[in-house]
C-alpha atoms as a PDB file:
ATOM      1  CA  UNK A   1       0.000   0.000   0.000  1.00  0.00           C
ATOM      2  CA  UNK A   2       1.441   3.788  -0.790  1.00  0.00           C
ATOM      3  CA  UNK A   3      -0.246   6.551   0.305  1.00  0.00           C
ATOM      4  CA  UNK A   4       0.870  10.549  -0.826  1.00  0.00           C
ATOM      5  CA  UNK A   5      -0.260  13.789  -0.488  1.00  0.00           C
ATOM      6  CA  UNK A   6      -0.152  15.664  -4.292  1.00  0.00           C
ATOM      7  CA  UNK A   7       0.794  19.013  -4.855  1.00  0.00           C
ATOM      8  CA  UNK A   8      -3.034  19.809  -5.490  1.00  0.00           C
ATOM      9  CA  UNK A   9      -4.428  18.946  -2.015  1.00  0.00           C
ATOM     10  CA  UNK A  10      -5.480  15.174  -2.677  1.00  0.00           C
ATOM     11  CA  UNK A  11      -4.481  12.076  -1.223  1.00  0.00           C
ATOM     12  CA  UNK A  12      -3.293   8.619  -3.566  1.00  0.00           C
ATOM     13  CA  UNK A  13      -3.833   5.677  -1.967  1.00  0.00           C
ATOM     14  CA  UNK A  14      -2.528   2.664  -4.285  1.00  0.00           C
ATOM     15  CA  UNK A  15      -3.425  -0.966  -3.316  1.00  0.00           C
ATOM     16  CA  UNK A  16      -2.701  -3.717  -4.678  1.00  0.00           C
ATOM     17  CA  UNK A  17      -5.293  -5.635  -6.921  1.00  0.00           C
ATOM     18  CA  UNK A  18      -5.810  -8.550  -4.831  1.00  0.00           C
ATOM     19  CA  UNK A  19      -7.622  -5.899  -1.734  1.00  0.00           C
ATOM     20  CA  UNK A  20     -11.157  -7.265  -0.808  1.00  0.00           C
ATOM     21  CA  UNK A  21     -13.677  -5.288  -3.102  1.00  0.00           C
ATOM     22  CA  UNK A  22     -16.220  -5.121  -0.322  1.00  0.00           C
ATOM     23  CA  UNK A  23     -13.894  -3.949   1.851  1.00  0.00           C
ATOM     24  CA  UNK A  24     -12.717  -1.710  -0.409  1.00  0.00           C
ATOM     25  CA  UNK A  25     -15.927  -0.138  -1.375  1.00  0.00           C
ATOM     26  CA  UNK A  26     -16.967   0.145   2.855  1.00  0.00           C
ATOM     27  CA  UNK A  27     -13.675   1.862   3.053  1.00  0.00           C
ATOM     28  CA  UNK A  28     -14.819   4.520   0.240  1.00  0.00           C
ATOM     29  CA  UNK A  29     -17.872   5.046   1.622  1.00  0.00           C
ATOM     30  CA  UNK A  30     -17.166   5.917   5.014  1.00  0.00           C
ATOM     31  CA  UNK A  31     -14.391   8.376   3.118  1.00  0.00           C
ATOM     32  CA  UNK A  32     -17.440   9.852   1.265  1.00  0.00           C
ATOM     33  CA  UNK A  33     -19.257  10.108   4.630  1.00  0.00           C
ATOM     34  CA  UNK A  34     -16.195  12.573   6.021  1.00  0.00           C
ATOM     35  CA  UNK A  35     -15.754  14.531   2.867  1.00  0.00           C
ATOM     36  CA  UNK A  36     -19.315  14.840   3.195  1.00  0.00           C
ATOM     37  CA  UNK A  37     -19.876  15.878   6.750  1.00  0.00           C
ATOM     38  CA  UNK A  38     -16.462  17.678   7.312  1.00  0.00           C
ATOM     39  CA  UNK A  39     -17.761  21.615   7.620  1.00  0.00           C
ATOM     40  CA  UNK A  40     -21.130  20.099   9.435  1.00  0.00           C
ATOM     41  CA  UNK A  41     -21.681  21.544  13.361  1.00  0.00           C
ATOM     42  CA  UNK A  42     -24.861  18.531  13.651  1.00  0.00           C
ATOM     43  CA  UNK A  43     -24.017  16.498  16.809  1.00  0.00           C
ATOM     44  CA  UNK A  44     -25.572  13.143  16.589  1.00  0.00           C
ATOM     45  CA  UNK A  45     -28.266  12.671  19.746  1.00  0.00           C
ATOM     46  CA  UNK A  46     -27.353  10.878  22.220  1.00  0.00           C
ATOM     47  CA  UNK A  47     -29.494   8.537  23.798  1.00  0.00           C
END
């Protein structure tokens, strides 16, 4: 696995081809989840 920060503010993440798909794709979703919820002030109720 390599991981690097580009000049243009991104992050490459290489793996190689054999990584669990489902995994993979849980792994990209939660990464959506924080891109997605990274300026947001909501506090999840507790309970």
């Amino acid at each position: 696995m390599l991981i690097e920060r580009t000049d243009n503010d991104s992050i490459v993440i290489t793996l190689p081809a054999g990584v669990d798909t489902f995994g993979l794709q849980q792994i990209i979703d939660y990464a959506k989840y924080l891109e997605a919820t990274a300026g947001s002030k909501a506090k999840q109720k507790g309970g």
